[in-house]
Protein backbone atom coordinates (compact mmCIF):
# COMPACT_ATOMS: atom_id res chain seq x y z
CA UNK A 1 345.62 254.44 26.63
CA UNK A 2 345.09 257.04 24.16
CA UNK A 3 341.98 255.86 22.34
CA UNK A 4 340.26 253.69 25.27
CA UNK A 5 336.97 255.07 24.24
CA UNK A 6 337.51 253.96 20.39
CA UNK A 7 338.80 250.47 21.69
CA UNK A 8 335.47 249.91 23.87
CA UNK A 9 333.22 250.80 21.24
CA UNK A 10 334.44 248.35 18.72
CA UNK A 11 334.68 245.70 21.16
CA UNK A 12 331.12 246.60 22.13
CA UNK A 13 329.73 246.30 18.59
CA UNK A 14 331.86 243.12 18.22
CA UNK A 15 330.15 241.74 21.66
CA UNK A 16 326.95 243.03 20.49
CA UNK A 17 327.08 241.02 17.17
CA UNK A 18 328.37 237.69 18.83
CA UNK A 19 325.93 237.79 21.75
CA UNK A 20 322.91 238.19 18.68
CA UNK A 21 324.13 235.26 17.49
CA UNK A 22 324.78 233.10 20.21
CA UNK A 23 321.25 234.20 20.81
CA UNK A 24 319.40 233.71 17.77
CA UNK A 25 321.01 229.56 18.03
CA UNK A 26 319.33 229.20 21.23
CA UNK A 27 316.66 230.78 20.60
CA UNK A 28 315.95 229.00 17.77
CA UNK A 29 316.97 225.18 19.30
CA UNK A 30 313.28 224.54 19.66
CA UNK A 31 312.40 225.66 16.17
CA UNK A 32 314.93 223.31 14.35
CA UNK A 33 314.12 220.83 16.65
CA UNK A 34 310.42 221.02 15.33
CA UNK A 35 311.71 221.29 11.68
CA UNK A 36 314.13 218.99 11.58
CA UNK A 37 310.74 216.35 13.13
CA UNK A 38 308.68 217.02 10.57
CA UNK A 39 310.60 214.52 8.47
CA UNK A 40 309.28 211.91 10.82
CA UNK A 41 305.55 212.57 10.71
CA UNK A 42 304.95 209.12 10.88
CA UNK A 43 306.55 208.24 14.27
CA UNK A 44 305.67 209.04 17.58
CA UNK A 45 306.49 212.40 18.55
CA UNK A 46 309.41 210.87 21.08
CA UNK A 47 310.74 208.17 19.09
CA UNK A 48 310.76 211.52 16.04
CA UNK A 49 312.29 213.71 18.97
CA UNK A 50 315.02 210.66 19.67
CA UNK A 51 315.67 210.33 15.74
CA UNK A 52 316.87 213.89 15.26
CA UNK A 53 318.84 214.51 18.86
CA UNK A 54 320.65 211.44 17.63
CA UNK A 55 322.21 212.75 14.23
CA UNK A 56 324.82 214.48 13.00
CA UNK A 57 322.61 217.53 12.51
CA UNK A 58 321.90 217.99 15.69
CA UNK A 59 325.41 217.54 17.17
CA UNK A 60 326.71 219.97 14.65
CA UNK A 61 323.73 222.17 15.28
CA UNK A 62 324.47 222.01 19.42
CA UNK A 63 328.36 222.45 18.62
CA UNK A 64 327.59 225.72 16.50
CA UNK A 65 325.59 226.80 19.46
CA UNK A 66 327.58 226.20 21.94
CA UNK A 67 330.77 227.61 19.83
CA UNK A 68 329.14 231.22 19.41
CA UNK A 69 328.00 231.42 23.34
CA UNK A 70 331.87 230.63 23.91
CA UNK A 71 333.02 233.53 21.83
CA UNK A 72 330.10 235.78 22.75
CA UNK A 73 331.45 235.22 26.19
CA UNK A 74 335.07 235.62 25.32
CA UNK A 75 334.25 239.40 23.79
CA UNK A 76 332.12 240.15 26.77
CA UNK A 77 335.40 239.23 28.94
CA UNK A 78 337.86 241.41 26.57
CA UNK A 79 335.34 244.12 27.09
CA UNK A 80 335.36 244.10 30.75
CA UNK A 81 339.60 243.89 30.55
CA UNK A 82 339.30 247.34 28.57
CA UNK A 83 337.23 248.35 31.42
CA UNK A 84 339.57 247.45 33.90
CA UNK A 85 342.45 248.67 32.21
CA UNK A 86 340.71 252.28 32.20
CA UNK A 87 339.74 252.08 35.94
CA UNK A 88 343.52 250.96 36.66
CA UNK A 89 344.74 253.86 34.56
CA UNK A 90 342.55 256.35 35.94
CA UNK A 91 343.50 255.22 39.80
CA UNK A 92 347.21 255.57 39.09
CA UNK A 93 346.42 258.97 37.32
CA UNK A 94 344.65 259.65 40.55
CA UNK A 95 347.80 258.61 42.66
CA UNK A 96 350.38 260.16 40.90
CA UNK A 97 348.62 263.75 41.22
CA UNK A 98 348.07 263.18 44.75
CA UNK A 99 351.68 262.41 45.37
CA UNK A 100 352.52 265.48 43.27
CA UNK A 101 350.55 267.79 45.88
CA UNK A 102 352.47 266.45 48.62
């Protein structure tokens, strides 16, 4: 592979920017949780809590998350097969010159 380093970097940076994402959702479950209660103020705290993990808003919210941890994951994994493909590459390098010398 000609341009392995090139090919890592981007998929880095594209890893890098799903991962922040998938990260910034999770992180910030709690918060919309709280938010998205506030709209309930005059309920008990877990009947509020019940009212928004039972809409739509939430189960799109949980399905976004969940959706950017999968791809974060998926870049992650095409970055380690460009890994792999170098150490691969590299070993048969290795072999060939050592079956040259014999």
């Amino acid at each position: 592979m000609d341009n392995a380093s090139e090919e890592y970097r981007l998929k880095a940076a594209e890893w890098t920017a799903l991962d922040a994402a998938a990260r910034m959702l999770e992180e910030g479950k709690t918060t919309y949780l709280a938010q998205r209660m506030t709209a309930f103020a005059d309920m008990a705290v877990s009947k509020a809590e019940r009212e928004v993990k039972s809409s739509q808003d939430w189960a799109d919210y949980i399905k976004k998350m969940v959706h950017a941890r999968t791809a974060a994951n998926r870049a992650k994994f095409e970055l380690k097969y460009i890994e792999m493909k170098y150490w691969e590459n590299s070993s048969a390098q290795a072999t060939k010159r050592s079956e040259m010398r014999m």
